[in-house]
Protein backbone atom coordinates (compact mmCIF):
# COMPACT_ATOMS: atom_id res chain seq x y z
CA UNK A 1 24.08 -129.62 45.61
CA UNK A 2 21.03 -127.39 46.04
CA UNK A 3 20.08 -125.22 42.50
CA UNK A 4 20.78 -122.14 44.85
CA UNK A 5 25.00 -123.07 45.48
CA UNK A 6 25.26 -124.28 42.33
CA UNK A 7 24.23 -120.53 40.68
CA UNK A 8 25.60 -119.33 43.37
CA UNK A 9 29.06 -121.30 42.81
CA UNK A 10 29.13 -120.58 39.31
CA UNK A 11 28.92 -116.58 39.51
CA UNK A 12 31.58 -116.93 41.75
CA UNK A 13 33.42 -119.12 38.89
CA UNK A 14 32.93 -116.72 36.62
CA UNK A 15 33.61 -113.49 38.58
CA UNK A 16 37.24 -114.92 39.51
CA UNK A 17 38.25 -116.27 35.68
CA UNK A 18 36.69 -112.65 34.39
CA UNK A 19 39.64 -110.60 35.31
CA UNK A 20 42.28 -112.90 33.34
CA UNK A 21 40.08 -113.19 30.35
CA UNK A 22 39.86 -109.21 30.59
CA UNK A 23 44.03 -109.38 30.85
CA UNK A 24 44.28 -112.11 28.06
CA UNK A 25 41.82 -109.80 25.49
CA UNK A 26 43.95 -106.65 26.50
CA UNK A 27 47.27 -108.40 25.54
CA UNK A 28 45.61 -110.40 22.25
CA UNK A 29 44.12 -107.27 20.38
CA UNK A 30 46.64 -105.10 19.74
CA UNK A 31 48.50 -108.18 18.67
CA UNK A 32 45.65 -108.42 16.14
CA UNK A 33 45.64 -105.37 15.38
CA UNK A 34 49.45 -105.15 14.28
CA UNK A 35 48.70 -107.95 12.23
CA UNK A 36 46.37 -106.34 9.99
CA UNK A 37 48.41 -103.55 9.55
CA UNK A 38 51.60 -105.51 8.73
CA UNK A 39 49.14 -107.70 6.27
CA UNK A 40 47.84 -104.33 4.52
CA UNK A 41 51.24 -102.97 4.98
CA UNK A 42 53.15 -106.47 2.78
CA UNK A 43 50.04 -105.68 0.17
CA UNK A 44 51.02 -102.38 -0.48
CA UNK A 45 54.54 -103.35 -1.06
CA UNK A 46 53.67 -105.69 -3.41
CA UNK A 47 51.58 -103.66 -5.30
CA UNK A 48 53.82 -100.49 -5.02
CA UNK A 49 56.73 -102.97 -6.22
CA UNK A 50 54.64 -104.71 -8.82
CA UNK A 51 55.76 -108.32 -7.50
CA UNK A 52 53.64 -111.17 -9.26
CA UNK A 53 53.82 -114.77 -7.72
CA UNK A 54 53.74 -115.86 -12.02
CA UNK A 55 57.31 -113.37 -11.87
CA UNK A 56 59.81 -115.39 -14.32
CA UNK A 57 62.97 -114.11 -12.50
């Protein structure tokens, strides 16, 4: 294959995988971004409700 179709072949690649990554990256961040907040979220708990992982009980 010529270097010409073969750039040419992989824009072409990468212009028709771009708009799924754009979907998957739309979907995955506010995913991530729950997550921090539920992590900040359980550390304010336990510091609010003084829980130790040493706790005797």
């Amino acid at each position: 294959m010529k270097k010409k179709h073969r750039r040419a072949v992989c824009k072409s690649l990468i212009w028709l995988i771009k708009p799924f990554w754009w979907l998957f990256k739309a979907i995955a961040m506010p995913s991530a971004i729950l997550l921090m907040l539920f992590l900040d979220w359980e550390e304010i708990l336990e510091t609010k409700l003084k829980v130790r992982p040493y706790d005797p009980d």
